[in-house]
Every structure is written in structure tokens, then in C-alpha cells.
Protein backbone atom coordinates (compact mmCIF):
# COMPACT_ATOMS: atom_id res chain seq x y z
CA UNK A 1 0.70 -36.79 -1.68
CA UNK A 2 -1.35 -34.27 0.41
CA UNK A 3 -2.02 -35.05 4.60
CA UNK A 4 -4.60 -36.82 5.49
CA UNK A 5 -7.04 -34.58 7.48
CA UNK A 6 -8.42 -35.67 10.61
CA UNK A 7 -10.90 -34.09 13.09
CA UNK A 8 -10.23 -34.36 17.07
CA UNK A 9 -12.35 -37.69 17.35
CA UNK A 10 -10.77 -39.31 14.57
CA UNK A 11 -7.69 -38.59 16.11
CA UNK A 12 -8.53 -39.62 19.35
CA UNK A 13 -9.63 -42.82 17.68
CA UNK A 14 -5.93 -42.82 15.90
CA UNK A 15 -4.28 -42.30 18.85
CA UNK A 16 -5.59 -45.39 21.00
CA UNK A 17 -5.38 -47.55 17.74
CA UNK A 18 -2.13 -47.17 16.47
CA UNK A 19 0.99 -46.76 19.11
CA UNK A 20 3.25 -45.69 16.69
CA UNK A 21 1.62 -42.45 16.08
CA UNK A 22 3.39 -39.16 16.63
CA UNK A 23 1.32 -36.20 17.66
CA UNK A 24 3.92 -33.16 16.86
CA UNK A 25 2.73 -29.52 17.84
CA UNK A 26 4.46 -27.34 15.60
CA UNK A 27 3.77 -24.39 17.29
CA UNK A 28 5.98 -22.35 19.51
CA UNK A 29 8.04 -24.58 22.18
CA UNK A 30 6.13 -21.95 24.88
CA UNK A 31 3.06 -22.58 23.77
CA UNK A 32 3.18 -26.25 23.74
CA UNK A 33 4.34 -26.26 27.47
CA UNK A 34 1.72 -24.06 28.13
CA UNK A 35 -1.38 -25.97 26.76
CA UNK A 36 -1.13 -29.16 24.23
CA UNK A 37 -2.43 -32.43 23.64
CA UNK A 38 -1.83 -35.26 25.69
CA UNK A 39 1.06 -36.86 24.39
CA UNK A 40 2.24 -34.76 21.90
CA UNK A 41 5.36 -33.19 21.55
CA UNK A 42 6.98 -30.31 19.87
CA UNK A 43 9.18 -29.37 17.23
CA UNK A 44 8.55 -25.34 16.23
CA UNK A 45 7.61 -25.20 12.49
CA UNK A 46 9.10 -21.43 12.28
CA UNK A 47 12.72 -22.36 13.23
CA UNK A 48 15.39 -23.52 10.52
CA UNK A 49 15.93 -26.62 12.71
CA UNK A 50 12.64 -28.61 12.41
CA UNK A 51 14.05 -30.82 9.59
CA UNK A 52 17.20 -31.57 11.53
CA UNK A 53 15.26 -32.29 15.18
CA UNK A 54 12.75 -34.37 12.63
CA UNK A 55 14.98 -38.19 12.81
CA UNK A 56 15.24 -38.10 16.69
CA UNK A 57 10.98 -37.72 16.83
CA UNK A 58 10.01 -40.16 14.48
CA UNK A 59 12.04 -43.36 13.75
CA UNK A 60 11.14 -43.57 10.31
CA UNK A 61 9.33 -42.13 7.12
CA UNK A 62 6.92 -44.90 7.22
CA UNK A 63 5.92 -43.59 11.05
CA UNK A 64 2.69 -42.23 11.54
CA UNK A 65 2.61 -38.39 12.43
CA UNK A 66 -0.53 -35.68 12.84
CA UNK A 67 0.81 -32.17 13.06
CA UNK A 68 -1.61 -29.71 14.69
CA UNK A 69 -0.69 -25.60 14.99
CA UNK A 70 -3.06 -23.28 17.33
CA UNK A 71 -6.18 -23.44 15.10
CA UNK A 72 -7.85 -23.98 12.00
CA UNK A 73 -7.46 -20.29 10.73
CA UNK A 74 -3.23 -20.50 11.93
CA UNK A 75 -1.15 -22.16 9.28
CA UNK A 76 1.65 -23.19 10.83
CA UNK A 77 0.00 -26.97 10.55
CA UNK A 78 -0.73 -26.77 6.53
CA UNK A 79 2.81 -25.72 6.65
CA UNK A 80 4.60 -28.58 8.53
CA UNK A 81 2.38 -31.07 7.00
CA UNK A 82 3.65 -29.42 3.47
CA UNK A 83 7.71 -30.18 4.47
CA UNK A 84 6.84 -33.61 6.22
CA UNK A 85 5.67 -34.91 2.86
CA UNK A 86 8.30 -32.94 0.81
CA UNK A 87 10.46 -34.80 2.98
CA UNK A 88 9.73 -38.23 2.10
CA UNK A 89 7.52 -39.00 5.01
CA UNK A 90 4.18 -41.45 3.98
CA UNK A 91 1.99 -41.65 6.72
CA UNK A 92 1.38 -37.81 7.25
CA UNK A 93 -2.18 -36.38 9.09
CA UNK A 94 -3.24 -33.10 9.87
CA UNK A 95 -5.44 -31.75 12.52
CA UNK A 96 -8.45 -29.91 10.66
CA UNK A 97 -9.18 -27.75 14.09
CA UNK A 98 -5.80 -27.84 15.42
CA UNK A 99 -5.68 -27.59 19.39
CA UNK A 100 -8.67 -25.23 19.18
CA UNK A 101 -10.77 -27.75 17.94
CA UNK A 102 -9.08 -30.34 20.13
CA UNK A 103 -10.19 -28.91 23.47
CA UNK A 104 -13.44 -27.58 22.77
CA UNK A 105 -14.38 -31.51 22.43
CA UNK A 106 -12.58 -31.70 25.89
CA UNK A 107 -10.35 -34.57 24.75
CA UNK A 108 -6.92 -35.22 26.95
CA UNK A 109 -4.90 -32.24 28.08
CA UNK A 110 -1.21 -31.72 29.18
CA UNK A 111 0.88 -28.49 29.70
CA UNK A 112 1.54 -26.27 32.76
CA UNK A 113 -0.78 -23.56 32.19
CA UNK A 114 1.76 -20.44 32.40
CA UNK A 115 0.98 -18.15 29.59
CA UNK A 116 4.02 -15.74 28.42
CA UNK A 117 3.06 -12.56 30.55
CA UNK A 118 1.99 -9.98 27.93
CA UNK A 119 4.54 -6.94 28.00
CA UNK A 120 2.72 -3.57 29.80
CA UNK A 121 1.85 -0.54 27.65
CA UNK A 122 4.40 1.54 27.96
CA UNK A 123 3.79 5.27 27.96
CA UNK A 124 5.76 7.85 28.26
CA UNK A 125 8.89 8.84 26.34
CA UNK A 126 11.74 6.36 25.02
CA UNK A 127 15.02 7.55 23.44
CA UNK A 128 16.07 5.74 21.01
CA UNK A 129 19.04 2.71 20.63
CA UNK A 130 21.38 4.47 18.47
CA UNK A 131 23.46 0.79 18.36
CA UNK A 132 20.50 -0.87 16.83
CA UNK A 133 18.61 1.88 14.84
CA UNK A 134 19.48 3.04 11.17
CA UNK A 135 19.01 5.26 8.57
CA UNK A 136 19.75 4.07 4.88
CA UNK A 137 19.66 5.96 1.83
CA UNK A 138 19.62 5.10 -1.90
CA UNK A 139 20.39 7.32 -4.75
CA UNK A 140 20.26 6.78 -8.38
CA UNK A 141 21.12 8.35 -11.91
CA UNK A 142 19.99 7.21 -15.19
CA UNK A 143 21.93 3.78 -15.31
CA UNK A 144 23.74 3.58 -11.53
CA UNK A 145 22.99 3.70 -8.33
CA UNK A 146 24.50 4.64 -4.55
CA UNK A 147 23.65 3.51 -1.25
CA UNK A 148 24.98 3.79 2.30
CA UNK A 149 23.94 5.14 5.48
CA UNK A 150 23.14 9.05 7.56
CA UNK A 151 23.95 8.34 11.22
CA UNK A 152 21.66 9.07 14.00
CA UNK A 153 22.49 11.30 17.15
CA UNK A 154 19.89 11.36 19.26
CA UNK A 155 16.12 10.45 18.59
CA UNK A 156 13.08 9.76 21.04
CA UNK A 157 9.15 8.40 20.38
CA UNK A 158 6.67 9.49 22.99
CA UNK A 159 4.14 6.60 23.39
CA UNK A 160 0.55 6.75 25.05
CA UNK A 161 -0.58 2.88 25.94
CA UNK A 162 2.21 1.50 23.45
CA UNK A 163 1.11 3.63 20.56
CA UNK A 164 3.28 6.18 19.23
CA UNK A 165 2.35 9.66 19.44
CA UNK A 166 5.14 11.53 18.27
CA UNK A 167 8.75 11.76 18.40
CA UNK A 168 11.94 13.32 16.79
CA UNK A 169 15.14 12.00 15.49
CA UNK A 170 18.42 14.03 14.45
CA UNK A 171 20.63 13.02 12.05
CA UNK A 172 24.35 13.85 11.15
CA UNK A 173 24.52 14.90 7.68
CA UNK A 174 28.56 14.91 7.72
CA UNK A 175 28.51 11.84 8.79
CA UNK A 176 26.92 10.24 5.48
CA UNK A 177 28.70 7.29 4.01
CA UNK A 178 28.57 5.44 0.60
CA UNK A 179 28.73 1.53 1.82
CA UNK A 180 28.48 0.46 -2.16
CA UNK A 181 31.88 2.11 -2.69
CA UNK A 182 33.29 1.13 0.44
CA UNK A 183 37.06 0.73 0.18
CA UNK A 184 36.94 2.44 -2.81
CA UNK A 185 39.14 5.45 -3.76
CA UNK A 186 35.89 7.05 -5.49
CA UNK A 187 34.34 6.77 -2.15
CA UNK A 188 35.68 9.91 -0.46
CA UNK A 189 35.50 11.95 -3.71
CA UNK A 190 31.97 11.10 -3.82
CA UNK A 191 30.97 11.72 0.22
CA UNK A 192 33.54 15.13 -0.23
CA UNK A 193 30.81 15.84 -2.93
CA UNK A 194 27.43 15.01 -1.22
CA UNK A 195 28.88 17.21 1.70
CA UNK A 196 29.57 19.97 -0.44
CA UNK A 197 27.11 22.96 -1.18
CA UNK A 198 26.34 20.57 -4.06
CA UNK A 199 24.00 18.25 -2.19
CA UNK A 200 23.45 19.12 1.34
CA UNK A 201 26.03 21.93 2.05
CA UNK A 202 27.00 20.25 5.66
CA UNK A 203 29.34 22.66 6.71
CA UNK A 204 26.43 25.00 7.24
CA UNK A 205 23.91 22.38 7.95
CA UNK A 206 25.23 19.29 9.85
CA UNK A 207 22.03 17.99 11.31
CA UNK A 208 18.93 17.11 9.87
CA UNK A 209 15.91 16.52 11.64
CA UNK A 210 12.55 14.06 11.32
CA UNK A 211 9.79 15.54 13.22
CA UNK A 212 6.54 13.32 13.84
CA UNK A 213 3.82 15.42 14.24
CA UNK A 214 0.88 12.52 13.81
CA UNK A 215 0.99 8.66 13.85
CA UNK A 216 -2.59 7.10 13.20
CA UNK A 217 -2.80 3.11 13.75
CA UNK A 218 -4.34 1.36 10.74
CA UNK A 219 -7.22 -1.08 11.77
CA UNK A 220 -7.24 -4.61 11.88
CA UNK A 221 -3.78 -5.20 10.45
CA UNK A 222 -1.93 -8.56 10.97
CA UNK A 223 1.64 -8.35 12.77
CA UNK A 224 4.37 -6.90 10.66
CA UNK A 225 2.23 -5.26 8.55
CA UNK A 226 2.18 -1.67 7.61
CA UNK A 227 -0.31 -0.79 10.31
CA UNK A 228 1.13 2.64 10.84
CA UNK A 229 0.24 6.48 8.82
CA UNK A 230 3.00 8.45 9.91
CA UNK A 231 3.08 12.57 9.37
CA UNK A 232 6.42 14.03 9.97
CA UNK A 233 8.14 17.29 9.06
CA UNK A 234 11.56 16.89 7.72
CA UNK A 235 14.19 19.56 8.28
CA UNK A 236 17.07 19.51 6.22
CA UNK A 237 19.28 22.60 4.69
CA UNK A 238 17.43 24.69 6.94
CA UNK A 239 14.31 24.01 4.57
CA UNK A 240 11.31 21.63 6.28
CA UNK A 241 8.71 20.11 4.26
CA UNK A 242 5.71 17.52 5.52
CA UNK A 243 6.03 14.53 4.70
CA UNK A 244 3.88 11.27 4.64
CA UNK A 245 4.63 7.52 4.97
CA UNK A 246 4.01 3.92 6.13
CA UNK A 247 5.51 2.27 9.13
CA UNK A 248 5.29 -1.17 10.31
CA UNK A 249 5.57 -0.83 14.41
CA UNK A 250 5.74 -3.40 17.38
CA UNK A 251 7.26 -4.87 20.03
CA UNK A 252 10.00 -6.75 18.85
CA UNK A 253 11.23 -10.75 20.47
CA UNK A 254 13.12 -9.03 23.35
CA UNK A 255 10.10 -6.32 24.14
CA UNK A 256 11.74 -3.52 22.63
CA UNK A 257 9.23 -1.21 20.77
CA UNK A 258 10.43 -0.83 17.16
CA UNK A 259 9.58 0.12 13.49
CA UNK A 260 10.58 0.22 10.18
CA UNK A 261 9.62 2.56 7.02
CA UNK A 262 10.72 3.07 3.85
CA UNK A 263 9.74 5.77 1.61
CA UNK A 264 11.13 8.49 -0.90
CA UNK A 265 11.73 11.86 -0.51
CA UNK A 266 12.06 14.66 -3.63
CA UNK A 267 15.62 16.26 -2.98
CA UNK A 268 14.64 19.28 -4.61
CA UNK A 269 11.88 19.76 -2.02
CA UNK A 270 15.42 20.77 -0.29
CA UNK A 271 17.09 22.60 -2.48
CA UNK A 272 18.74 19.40 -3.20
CA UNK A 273 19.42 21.12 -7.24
CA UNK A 274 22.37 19.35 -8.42
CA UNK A 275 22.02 17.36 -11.77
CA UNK A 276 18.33 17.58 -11.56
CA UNK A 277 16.36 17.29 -15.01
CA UNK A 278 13.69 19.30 -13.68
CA UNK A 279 15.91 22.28 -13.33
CA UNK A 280 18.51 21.75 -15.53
CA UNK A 281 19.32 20.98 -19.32
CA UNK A 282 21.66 19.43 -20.97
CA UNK A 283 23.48 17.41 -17.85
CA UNK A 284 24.60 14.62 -20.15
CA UNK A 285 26.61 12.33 -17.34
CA UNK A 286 25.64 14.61 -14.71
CA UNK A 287 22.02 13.66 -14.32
CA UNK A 288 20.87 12.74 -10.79
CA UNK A 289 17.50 11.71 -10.40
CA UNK A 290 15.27 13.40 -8.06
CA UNK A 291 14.01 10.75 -5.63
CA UNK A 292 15.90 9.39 -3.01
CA UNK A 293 15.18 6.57 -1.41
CA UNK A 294 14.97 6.28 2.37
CA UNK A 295 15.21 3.37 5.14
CA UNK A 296 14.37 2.91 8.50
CA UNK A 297 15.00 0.95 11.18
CA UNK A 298 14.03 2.32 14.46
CA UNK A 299 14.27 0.21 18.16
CA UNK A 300 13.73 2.30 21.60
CA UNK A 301 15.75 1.72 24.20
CA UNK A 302 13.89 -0.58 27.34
CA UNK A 303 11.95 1.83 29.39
């Protein structure tokens, strides 16, 4: 059984008419205090708890509840409406305009008008939180795979207005780990080998570097999507090669500027040779394939 859908008059009408009725924003609990309809109250469709807050707001499955979100185009409302009926609740309405809709017919109003103040645009340079920021890396051979982590030592973006610009992070080859073989004798025999002049020869060449040279924002992209074209050089065996990739970039909940990327690279670009098919025959066991993966998770430290 689908909600019944009900414009703001109809609702209005509901409202007066049946005392029972529940008016639940599901939006965030911010938002609600901020601006919502008379009477309502809140219970945030987003969080894990809204099924377990759900008994102490209405008494009963039989009791009559219209969920509205922020408006019509938002579906946080479709959404609650969805679990409130998956749920075994009977008597379940939605809001066709939401609050939007609501308030342009100037119906009843509560909420204390403060908006969350929106964050400044930073600009300027921000190093970045080598606690919270990763690199991962993921190799693979014909029938296996490896995965684990390369350490960052330093790293900074340079923003103009919140956008990024450019920036630079440095990395500590000898540091590399393999987390899939993690307490695994094989692990240090492997690591022993990817430091060797095998791989990436890290007695010679400890760091490696990630140079942005351009960042372009994509238009019109929805949060969390990959609404950044990042060029960057990438130093590494004292070889550098361009490189190109997608970012998704933001503030974060706490108002940290952040981003994430994930992209391959093609070792060989390197001189990354060993166990390559495209330079050698015959490896039987020793394949490697070419490609190598690449993670990451970038947040700058508050400016």
C-alpha cells in the first residue's frame, strides 16, 4: 500500500479534522527548528534511528501520519513514507509539495528562524590532516590480488574562494604496507620485495610526490558527486608522468574541506618492469599486471 498524497489544503483540512494526526518532518532536526509546520515534529529520515524513535511519536500503526521533506523535488519524504508502510503502519500520507509548497499557501508556521551559518570560502593554503587522510593501493596478478596502504608526510591544497587550485602531497614509499597479509609471515617478504629495485627501488627513492597542476569544477553536479577534473604530475623513481582523474570535493559535517579519488596508474609509466607481460615473456607465476589501483582520501586541516 502506497501513501496517500495530499496537497497543503488538504492537509490543512486533515489537520483540523482528525486530532490524531501526526505531522512528522523528516528532514534534518536543524532544519525543522529552523522553519516547519505548525505542529509537526521531527524524526530525521537519514539517521539509522528513525525506526527506533518511530513508537514514542505515534501510538500505534493504525495512527494517522503525513511525512513532508523540504520540497517536492527532495526525496527524503517518498523515502520515509516508503519505511512507514514497510513498517506496518496503515494510515500513511505524504505531502506532494513538502514545506515548500506548505508556505507558499501561507498556512501555519513554527520554528526559530536561525539558519546554520554557511561556512566562509576559505582561500589560501591548507596542509593537510595526515591523521585523517590516506593513500590506498591495490595490485593484482592473473588470479590474486594485494592491497594496503603508502603513508603520507606532508601534503597541502591551495584554495581560491573554496575551490582548489593546486596543491602537492609527498608520500613515503618505504613506508608501504600490505594490510591483506597483515600478520602474515609472507607479509614482510612481500613489502622487502616491493621496496626492492624490483618495484620502486626505495632505498634510492623514498618519497614520491603528487603534484596538482589544474583542478577544473564540473558544472551543476549534485553533492558527493565527481564534480572535480584533476591534472597532476606524479613523481615517483625519479620518473614524473601527467596524470588525469576524478575527484569528488567538499566540505565535509565538521567544515573540513576534503576529497576523495580513485583512479589507476600504469606502473611501467615508472619503470615499474617487474613481471610485466608487456615487457616480458614467459613469466609463468611471475606475472604482475600493469595497473595499479589507487585511493584517496584527502581532509585539510581547519584553517
Amino acid at each position: 500500500m502506497s501513501a496517500l498524497q495530499l496537497s497543503a489544503q488538504e492537509l490543512d483540512a486533515l489537520r483540523l479534522s482528525e486530532p490524531r494526526l501526526v505531522i512528522l518532518d523528516v528532514r534534518l532536526a536543524e532544519d525543522h527548528a529552523c522553519r516547519s509546520i505548525a505542529g509537526s515534529v521531527n524524526n530525521c529520515v537519514y539517521e539509522m534511528a528513525f525506526h527506533e524513535r518511530l513508537p514514542a511519536l505515534l501510538s500505534n500503526k493504525e495512527t494517522p501520519v503525513c511525512v513532508y521533506g523540504e520540497s517536492g523535488s527532495s526525496h527524503e519524504a517518498a523515502m520515509a513514507a516508503e519505511k512507514l508502510t514497510r513498517a506496518g503502519y496503515t494510515k500513511v500520507y505524504r505531502l506532494t509539495d513538502c514545506l515548500a509548497g506548505w508556505c507558499e499557501a501561507g498556512l501555519p508556521e513554527q520554528g526559530n528562524g536561525i539558519k546554520q551559518d554557511a561556512m566562509p570560502l576559505f582561500t589560501g593554503r591548507l596542509a593537510i590532516d595526515l591523521a585523517e587522510s590516506r593513500v590506498e593501493w591495490l595490485g593484482r596478478n592473473l588470479l590474486n590480488k594485494h592491497w594496503g596502504r603508502l603513508p603520507l608526510k606532508r601534503g597541502w591544497l591551495e584554495l581560491a574562494d573554496g575551490k582548489i587550485l593546486g596543491g602537492e602531497f609527498i608520500l613515503n614509499m618505504a613506508g608501504i604496507t600490505c594490510d591483506d597479509l597483515a600478520g602474515n609471515p609472507y607479509h614482510d617478504v612481500l613489502i622487502a620485495h616491493l621496496r626492492s629495485d624490483d618495484f620502486f627501488d626505495t632505498a634510492l627513492f623514498p618519497e614520491a610526490a603528487l603534484t596538482i597542476t589544474r583542478a577544473a569544477y564540473k558544472k551543476d553536479m549534485a553533492p558527493g558527486s565527481q564534480n572535480l577534473e584533476v591534472e597532476a604530475l606524479l613523481t615517483m623513481k625519479g620518473v614524473t608522468e601527467a596524470i588525469q582523474f576524478t575527484a569528488s570535493s567538499g566540505l565535509d559535517g565538521e567544515g573540513r574541506y576534503a576529497a576523495q579519488a580513485a583512479f589507476s596508474i600504469d606502473r611501467t609509466r615508472w619503470g615499474v618492469l617487474y613481471g610485466s607481460g608487456s615487457f616480458f615473456h614467459r613469466l609463468a607465476g611471475h606475472l604482475v599486471k600493469d595497473l595499479i589501483e589507487v585511493q584517496l582520501r584527502i581532509v585539510m586541516k581547519p584553517n
